[in-house]
Protein backbone atom coordinates (compact mmCIF):
# COMPACT_ATOMS: atom_id res chain seq x y z
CA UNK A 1 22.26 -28.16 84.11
CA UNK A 2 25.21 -26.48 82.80
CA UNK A 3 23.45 -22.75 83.12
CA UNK A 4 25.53 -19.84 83.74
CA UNK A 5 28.54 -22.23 84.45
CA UNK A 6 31.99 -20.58 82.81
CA UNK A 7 33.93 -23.28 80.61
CA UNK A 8 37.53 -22.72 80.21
CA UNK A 9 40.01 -24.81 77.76
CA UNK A 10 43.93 -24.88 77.86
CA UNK A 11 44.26 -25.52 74.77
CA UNK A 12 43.28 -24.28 71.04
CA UNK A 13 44.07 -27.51 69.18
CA UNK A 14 41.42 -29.65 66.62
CA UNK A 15 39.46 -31.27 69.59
CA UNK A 16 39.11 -27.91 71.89
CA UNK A 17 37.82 -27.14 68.88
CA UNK A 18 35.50 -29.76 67.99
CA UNK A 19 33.92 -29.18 71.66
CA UNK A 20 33.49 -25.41 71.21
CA UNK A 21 31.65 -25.82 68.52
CA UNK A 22 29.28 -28.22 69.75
CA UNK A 23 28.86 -25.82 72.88
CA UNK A 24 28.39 -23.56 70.95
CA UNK A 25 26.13 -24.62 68.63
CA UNK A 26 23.76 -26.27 71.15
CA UNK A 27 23.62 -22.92 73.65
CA UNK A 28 24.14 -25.04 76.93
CA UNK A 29 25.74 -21.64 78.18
CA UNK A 30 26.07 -18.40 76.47
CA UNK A 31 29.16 -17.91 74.29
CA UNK A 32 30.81 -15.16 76.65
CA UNK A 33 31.04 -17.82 78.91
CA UNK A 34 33.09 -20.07 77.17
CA UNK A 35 37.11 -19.18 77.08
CA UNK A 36 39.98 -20.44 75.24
CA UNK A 37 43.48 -20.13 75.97
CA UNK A 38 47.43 -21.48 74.18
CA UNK A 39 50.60 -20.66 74.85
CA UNK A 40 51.71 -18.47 72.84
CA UNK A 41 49.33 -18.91 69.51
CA UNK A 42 47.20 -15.58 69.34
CA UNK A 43 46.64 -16.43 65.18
CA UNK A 44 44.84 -19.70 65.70
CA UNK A 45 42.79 -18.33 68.97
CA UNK A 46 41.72 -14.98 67.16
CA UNK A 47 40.70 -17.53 64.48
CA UNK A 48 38.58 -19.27 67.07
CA UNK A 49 37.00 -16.47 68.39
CA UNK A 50 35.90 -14.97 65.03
CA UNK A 51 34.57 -17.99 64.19
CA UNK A 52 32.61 -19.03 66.95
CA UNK A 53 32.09 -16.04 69.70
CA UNK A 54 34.07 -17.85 72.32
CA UNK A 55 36.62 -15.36 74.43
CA UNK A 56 39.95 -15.75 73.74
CA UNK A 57 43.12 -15.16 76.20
CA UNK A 58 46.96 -16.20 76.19
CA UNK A 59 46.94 -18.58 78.68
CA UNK A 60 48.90 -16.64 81.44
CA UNK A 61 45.81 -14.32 81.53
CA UNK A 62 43.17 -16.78 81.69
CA UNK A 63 41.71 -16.20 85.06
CA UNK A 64 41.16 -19.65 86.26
CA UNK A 65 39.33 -18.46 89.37
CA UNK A 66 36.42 -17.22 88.10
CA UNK A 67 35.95 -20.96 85.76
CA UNK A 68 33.57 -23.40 86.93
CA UNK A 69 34.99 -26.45 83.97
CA UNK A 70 38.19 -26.58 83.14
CA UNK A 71 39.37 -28.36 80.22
CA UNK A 72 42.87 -29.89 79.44
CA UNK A 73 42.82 -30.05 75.75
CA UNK A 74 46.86 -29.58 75.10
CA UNK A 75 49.29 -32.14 74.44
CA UNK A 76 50.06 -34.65 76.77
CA UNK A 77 54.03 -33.55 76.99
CA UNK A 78 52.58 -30.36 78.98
CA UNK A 79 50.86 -31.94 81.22
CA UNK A 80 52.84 -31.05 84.44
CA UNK A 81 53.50 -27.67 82.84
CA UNK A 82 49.42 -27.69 82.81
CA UNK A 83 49.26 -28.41 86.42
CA UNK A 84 52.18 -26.45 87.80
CA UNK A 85 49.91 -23.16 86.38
CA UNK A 86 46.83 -24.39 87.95
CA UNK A 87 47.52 -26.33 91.31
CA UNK A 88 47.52 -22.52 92.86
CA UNK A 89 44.92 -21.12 91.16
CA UNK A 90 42.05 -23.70 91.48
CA UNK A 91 39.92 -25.09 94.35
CA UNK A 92 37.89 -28.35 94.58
CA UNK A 93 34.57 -26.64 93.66
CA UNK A 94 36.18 -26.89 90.35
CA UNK A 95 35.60 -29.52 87.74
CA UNK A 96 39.04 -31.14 85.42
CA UNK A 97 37.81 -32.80 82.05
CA UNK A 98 40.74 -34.30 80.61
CA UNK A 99 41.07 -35.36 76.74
CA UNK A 100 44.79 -36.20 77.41
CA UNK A 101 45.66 -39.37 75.79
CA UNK A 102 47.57 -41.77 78.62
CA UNK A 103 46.86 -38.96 81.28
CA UNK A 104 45.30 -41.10 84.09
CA UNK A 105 42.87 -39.16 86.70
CA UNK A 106 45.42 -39.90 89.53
CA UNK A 107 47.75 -38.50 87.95
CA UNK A 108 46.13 -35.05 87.26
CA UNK A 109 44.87 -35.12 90.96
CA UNK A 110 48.74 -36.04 92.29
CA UNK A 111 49.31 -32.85 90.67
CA UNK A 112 46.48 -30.87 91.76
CA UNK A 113 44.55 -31.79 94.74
CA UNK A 114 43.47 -34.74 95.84
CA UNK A 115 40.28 -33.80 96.07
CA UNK A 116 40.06 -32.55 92.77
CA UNK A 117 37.58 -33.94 90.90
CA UNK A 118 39.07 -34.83 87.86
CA UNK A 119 37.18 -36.46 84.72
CA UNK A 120 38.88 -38.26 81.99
CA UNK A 121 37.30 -37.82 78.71
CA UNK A 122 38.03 -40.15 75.70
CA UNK A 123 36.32 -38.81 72.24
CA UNK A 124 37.29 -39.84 68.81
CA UNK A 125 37.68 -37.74 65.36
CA UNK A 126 34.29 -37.88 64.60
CA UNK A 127 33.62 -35.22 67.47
CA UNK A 128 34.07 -32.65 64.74
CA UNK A 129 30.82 -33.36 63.19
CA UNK A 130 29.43 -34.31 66.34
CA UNK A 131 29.84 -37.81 65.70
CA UNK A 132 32.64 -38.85 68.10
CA UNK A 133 32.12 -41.89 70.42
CA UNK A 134 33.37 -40.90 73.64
CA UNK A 135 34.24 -42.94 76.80
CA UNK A 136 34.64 -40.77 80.32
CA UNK A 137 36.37 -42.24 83.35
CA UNK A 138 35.50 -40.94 86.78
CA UNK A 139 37.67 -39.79 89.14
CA UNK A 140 38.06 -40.30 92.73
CA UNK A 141 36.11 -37.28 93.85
CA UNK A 142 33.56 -36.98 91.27
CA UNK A 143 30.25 -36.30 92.29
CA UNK A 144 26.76 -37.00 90.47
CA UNK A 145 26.50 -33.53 89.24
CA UNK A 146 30.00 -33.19 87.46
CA UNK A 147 28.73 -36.21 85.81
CA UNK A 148 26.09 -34.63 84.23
CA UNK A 149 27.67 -31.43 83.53
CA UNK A 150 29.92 -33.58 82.21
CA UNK A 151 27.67 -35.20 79.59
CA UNK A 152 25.97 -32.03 78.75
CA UNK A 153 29.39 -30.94 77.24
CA UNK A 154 29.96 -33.91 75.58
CA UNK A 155 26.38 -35.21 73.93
CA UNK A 156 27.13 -32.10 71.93
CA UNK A 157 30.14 -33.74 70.27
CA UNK A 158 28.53 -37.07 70.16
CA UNK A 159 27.34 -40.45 72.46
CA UNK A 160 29.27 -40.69 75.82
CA UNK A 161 29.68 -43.63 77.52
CA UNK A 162 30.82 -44.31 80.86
CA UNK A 163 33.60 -46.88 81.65
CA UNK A 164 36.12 -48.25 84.11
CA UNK A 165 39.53 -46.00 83.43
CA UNK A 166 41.20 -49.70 83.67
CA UNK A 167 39.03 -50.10 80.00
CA UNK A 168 40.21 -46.97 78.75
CA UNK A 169 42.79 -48.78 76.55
CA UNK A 170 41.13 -51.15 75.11
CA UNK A 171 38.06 -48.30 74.22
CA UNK A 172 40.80 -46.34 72.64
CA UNK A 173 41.90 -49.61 70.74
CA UNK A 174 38.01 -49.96 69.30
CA UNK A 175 36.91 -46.26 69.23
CA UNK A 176 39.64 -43.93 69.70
CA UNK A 177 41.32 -45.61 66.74
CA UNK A 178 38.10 -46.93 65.22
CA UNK A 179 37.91 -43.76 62.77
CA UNK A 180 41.44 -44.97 60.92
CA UNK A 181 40.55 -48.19 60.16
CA UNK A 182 37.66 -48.14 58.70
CA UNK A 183 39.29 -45.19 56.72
CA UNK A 184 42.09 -47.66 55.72
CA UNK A 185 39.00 -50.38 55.09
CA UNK A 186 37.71 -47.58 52.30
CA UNK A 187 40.60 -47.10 50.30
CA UNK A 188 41.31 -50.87 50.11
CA UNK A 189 37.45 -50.53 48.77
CA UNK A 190 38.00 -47.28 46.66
CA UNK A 191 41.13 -48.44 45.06
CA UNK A 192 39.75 -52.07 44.36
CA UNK A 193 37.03 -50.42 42.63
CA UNK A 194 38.89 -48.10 40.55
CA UNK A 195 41.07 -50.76 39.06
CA UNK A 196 38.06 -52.15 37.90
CA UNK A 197 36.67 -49.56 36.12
CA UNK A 198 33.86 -48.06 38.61
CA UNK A 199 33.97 -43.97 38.56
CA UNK A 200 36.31 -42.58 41.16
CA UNK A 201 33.96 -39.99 42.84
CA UNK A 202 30.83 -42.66 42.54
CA UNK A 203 33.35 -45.20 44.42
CA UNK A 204 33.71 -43.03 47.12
CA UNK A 205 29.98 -42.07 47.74
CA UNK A 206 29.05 -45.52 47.79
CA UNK A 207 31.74 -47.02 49.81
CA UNK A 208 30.49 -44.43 52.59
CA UNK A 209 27.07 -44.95 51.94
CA UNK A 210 27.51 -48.60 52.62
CA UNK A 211 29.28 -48.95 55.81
CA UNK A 212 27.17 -45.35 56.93
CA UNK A 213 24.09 -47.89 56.17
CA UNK A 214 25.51 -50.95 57.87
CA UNK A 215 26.42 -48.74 60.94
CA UNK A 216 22.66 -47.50 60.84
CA UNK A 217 21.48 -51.25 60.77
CA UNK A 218 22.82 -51.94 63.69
CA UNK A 219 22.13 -48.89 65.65
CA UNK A 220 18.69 -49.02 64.33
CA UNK A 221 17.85 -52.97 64.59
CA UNK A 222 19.71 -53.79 67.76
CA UNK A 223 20.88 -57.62 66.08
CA UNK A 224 24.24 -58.50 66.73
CA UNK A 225 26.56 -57.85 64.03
CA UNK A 226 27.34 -61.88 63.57
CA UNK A 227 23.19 -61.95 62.71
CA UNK A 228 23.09 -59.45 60.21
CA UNK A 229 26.11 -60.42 59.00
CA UNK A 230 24.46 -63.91 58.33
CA UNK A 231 21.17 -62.44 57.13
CA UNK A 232 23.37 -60.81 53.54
CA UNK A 233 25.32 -63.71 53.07
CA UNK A 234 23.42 -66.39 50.92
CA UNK A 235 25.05 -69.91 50.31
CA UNK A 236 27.46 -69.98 47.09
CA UNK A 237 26.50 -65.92 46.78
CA UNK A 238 28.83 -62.99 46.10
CA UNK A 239 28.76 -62.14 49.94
CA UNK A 240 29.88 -65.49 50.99
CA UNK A 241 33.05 -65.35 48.68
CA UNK A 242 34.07 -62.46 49.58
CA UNK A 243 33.87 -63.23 53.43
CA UNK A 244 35.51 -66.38 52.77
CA UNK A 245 38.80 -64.61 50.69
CA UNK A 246 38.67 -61.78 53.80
CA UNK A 247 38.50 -65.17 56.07
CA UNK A 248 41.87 -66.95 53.94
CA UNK A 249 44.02 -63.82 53.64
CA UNK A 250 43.46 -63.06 57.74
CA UNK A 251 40.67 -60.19 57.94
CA UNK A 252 39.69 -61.16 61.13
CA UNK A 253 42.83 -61.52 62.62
CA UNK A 254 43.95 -58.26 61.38
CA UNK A 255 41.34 -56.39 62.97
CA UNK A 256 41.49 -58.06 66.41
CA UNK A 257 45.39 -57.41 65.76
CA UNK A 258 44.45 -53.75 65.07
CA UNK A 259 42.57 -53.04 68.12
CA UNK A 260 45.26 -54.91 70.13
CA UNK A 261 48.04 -53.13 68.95
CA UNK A 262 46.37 -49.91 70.10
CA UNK A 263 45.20 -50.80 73.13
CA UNK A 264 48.82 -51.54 73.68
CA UNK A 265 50.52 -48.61 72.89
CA UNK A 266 47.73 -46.74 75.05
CA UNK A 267 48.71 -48.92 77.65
CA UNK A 268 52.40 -48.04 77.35
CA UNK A 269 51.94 -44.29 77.03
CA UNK A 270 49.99 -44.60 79.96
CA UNK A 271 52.99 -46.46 82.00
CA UNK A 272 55.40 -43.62 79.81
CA UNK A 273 53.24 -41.00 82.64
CA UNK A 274 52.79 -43.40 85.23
CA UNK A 275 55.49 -41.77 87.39
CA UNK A 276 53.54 -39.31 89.73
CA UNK A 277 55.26 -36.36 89.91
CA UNK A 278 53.51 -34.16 92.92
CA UNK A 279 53.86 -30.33 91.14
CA UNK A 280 55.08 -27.95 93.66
């Protein structure tokens, strides 16, 4: 149990953010204990702190000793900017959670210590209503107990799941990335609709109603999706010519494609930071 722990985040972008609130809004530690820090943006952290409570410091002043979670929440090209500040300041009592895209855990405890136990944390957009679908990786000195603090922080954002940080791409190929496709999937819908005639603002409630009900099914039923699939689809019906045009013009393909390409370019940021640099 999280407690009277102190959570502090480098950071002040849209998924520091997304976790405050849900810390916030769950109580897993009182507000006064939870700190947020940028460079050099005191607008969008005095925003932060009148909106949720939180304390908020320029970075330089964030007193890193006194924090018992850390989180890296800034971009990715500030990494060892990140750890030159902290490798000083912090001891191994002291838990990393990193939602740096490509930012491996050996890298961020090359930079530290190696003894640092470092978490990487993978979340998606939906964290900001507390939707997200978020992978963590574990580092090399991770205990049982960071895990769980670990999860406390992050069921309030949405469902965590624990993978290899060798899968990390391909999870940010499926759910990291999910969010956009299925966005891209709805105004294909929306616009295919509106051509025809159907009300703009009824097209889009019921083009998120639909897959929000789908998703539910298969939450809620525990079929595979190739089952269900085949429980709609009646011989010569509407359902079966439609899967049979997204079948001839490649929807399949596409979305293995899309998930691919992704995991990919993950994969390539990650080998972009793959040079450990030990911070002095």
């Amino acid at each position: 149990m999280l407690g009277e722990k102190k959570i502090g985040f480098i950071g002040a972008g849209s998924m520091a953010e997304a976790m405050v609130s849900g810390i916030v809004a769950s109580k897993i530690v009182p507000v006064e204990n939870v700190m947020v820090s940028n460079r050099s943006n005191i607008i969008r952290l005095n925003e932060l702190v009148n909106k949720y409570g939180v304390v908020g410091v320029p970075k330089e002043n964030l007193n890193i000793e006194e924090l018992d979670i850390i989180v890296l929440a800034m971009k990715p090209k500030d990494i060892d900017q990140a750890l030159t500040f902290l490798k000083n300041k912090i001891n191994p009592t002291q838990l990393i959670l990193s939602v740096l895209a490509g930012i491996s855990t050996d890298y961020i405890e090359a930079g530290l210590h190696l003894n640092q136990p470092v978490i990487r944390v993978m979340p998606n957009t939906s964290s900001m209503i507390g939707e997200s679908a978020t992978a963590i990786s574990i580092g090399a000195s991770v205990n049982g107990n960071h895990v769980v603090d670990a999860k406390e922080i992050l069921n309030t954002i949405g469902t965590v799941y624990t993978i290899n940080e060798e899968q990390m791409d391909v999870f940010t190929g499926v759910a990291g990335s999910g969010p956009a496709y299925f966005y891209y999937l709805m105004e294909h819908m929306e616009k295919t609709a509106n051509e025809a005639g159907l009300d703009e603002e009824v097209t889009r409630d019921v083009v998120a109603q639909t897959i929000l009900g789908a998703a539910k099914m298969l939450l809620n039923n525990h079929e595979e999706p190739e089952s269900l699939r085949r429980k709609v689809t009646s011989p010569n019906g509407t359902t079966a010519a439609g899967l049979e045009a997204l079948r001839k013009n490649g929807g399949g393909k596409a979305i293995s494609a899309a998930i691919k390409g992704a995991a990919r370019r993950s994969k390539e940021i990650s080998k972009e930071n793959s040079r450990i640099k030990v911070v002095s």
